[in-house]
Each structure stands twice: as C-alpha cells, then as structure tokens.
C-alpha atoms as a PDB file:
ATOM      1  CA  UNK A   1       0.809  -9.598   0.728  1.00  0.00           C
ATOM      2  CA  UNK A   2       1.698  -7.847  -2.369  1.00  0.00           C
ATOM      3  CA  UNK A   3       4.339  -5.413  -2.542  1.00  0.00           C
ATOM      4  CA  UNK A   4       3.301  -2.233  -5.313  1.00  0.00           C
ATOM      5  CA  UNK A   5       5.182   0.898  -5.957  1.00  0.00           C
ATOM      6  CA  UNK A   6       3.078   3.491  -6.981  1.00  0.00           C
ATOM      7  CA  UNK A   7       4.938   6.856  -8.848  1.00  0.00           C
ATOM      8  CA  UNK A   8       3.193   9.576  -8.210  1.00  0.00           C
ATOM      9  CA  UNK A   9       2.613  13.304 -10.072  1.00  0.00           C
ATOM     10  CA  UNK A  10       0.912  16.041  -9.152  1.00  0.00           C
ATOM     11  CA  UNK A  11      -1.724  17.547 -11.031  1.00  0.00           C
ATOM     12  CA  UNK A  12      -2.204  21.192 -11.230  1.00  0.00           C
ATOM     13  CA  UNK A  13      -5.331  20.608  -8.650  1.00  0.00           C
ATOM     14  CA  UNK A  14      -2.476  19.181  -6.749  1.00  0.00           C
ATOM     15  CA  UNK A  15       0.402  21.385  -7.176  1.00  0.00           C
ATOM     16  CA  UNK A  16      -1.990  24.532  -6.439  1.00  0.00           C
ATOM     17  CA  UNK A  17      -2.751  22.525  -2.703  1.00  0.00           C
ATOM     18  CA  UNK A  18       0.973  21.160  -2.094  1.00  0.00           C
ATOM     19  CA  UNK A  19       0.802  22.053   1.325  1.00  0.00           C
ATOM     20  CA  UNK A  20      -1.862  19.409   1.832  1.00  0.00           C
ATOM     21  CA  UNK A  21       0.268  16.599   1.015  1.00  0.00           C
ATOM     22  CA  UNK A  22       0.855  15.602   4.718  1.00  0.00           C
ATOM     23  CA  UNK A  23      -2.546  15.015   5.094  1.00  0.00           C
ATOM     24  CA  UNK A  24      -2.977  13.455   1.610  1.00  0.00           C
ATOM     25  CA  UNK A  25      -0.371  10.801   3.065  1.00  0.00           C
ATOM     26  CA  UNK A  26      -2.065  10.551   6.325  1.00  0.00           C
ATOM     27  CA  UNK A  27      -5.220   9.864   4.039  1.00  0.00           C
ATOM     28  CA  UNK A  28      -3.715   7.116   2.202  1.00  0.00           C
ATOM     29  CA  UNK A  29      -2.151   5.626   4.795  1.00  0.00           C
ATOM     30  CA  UNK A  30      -5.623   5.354   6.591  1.00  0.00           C
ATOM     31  CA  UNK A  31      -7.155   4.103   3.466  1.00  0.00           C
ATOM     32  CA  UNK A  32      -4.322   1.351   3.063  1.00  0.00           C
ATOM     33  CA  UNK A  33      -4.904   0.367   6.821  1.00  0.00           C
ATOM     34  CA  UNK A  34      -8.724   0.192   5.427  1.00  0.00           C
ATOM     35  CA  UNK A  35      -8.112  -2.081   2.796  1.00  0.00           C
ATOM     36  CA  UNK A  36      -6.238  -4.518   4.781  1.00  0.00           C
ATOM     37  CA  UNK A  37      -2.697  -3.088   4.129  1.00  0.00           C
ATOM     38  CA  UNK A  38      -0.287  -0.735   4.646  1.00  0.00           C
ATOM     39  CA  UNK A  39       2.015   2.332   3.294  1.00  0.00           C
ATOM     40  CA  UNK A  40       5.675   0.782   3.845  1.00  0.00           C
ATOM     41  CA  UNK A  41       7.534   4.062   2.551  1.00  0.00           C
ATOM     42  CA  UNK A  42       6.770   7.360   0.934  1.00  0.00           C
ATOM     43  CA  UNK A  43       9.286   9.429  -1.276  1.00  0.00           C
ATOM     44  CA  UNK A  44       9.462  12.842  -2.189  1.00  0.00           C
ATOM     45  CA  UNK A  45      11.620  12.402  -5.880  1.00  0.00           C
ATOM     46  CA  UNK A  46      13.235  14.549  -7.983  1.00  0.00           C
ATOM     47  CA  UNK A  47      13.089  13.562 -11.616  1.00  0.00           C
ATOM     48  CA  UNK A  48       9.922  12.478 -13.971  1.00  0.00           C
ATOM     49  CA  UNK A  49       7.974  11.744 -11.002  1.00  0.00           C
ATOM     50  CA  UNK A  50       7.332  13.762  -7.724  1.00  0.00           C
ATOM     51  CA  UNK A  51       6.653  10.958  -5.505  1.00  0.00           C
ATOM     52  CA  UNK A  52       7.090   7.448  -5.075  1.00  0.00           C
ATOM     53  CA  UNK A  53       4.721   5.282  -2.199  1.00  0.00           C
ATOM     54  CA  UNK A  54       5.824   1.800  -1.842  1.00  0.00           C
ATOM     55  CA  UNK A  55       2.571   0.046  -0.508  1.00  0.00           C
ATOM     56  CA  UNK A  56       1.270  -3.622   0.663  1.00  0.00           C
ATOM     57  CA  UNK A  57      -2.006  -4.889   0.383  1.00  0.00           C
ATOM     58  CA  UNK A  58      -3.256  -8.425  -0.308  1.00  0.00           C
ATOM     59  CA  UNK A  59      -3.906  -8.631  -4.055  1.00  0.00           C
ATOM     60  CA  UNK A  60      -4.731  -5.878  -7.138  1.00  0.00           C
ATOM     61  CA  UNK A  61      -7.673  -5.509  -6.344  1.00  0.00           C
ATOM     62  CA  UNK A  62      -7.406  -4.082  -3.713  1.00  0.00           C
ATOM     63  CA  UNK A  63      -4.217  -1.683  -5.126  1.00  0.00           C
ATOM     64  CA  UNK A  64      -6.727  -0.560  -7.924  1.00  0.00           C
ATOM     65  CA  UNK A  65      -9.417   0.104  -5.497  1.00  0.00           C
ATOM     66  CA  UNK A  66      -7.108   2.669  -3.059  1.00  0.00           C
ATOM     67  CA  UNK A  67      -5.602   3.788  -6.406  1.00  0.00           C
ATOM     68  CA  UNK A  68      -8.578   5.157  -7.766  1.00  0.00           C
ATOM     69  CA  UNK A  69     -10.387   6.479  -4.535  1.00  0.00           C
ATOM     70  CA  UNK A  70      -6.876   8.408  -4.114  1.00  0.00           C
ATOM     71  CA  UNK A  71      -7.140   9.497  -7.743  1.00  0.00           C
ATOM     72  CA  UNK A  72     -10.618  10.883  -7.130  1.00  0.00           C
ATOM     73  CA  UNK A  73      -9.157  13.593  -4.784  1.00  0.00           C
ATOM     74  CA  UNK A  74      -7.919  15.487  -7.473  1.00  0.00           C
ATOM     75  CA  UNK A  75      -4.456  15.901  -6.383  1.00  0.00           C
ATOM     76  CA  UNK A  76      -2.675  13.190  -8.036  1.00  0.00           C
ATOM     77  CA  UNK A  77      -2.117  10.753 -11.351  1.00  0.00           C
ATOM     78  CA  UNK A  78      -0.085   7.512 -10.621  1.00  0.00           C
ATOM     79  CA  UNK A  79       1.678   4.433 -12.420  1.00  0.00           C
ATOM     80  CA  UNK A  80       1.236   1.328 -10.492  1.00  0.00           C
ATOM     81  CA  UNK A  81       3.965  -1.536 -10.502  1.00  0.00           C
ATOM     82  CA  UNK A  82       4.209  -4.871  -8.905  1.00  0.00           C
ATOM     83  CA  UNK A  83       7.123  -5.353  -7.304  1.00  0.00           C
ATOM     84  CA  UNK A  84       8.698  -8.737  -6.488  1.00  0.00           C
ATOM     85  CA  UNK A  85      10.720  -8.583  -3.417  1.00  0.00           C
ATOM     86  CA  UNK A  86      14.280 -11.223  -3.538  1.00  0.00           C
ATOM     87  CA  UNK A  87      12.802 -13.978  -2.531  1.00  0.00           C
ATOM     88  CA  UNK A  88       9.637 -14.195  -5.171  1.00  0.00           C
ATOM     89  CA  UNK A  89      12.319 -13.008  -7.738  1.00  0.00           C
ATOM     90  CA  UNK A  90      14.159 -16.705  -6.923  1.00  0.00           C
ATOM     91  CA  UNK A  91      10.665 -18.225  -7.243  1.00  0.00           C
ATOM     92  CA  UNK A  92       9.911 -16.455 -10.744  1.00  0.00           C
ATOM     93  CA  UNK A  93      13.817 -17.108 -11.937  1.00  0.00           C
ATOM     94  CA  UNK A  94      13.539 -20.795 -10.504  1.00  0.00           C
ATOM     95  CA  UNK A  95      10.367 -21.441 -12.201  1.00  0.00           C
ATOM     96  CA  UNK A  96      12.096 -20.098 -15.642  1.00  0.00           C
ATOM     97  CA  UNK A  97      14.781 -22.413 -15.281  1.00  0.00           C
ATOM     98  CA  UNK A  98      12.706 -25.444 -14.875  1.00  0.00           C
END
C-alpha cells in the first residue's frame, strides 16, 4: 500500500464547527476503511498547518478519491504527499545509483 501524508487546514466552515473534528476523524477513518485502507496516525500541529493524517491506501486514486469526498464536507483544505517509507527510499536511491 501507499503511504500519504495529508496536511490539513481548517476552513472558516471548519473552524466555526471545531468541536466536530472527532467525528470528522471517525468519518475519515471509516471512509479510508471504505476505500480499502486505513488512517495510520492523526496530528493536531501547531505551525502553517492545523493537522497532519498520515494515511494508507492502495494507489492515488484512491487518496484523491477520499481526499475530495473529505473536502466536500466543508471543513477542511489539504496538501497531499507521497511518502516513501526507508525501505522504498533504498529502492528509489538504489535505482539512482545504477
């Protein structure tokens, strides 16, 4: 599976219904579970973002898809990166040395 971290801001929508972030999490986790993967971690962040959701799911396709449906709520704008865990990172740096 592939490993994403998604940074997460509030919108005003979002910041004006803060206290429904515990079930915004439940509701992505579900989601996630839906799409054939799973939240690994969420972060509450101080700094340029508010939150940060480390996530798995099989391809980015699938990332876009729970993205979006999240993004529809209202609540929340994201950046999405891939993130290579060590041992792809030896792959990647392997593959550049060959």
């Amino acid at each position: 599976m592939a490993r994403y971290i998604q940074l997460i801001n509030y919108t005003e929508e979002g910041i004006e219904r803060i206290e429904d972030v515990p079930e915004l999490n439940d509701q992505a986790s579900a989601l996630a579970e839906e799409l054939g993967g799973e939240i690994v971690d969420f972060y509450m962040t101080l700094g340029q973002y508010d939150a940060a959701v480390i996530v798995e799911v099989p391809d980015a396709k699938t990332v876009a898809v729970g993205t979006i449906t999240m993004a529809k709520t209202g609540a929340i704008e994201t950046e999405t990166l891939r993130a290579f865990d060590e041992a792809e990172t030896e792959e990647i740096l392997e593959a550049v040395a060959a």
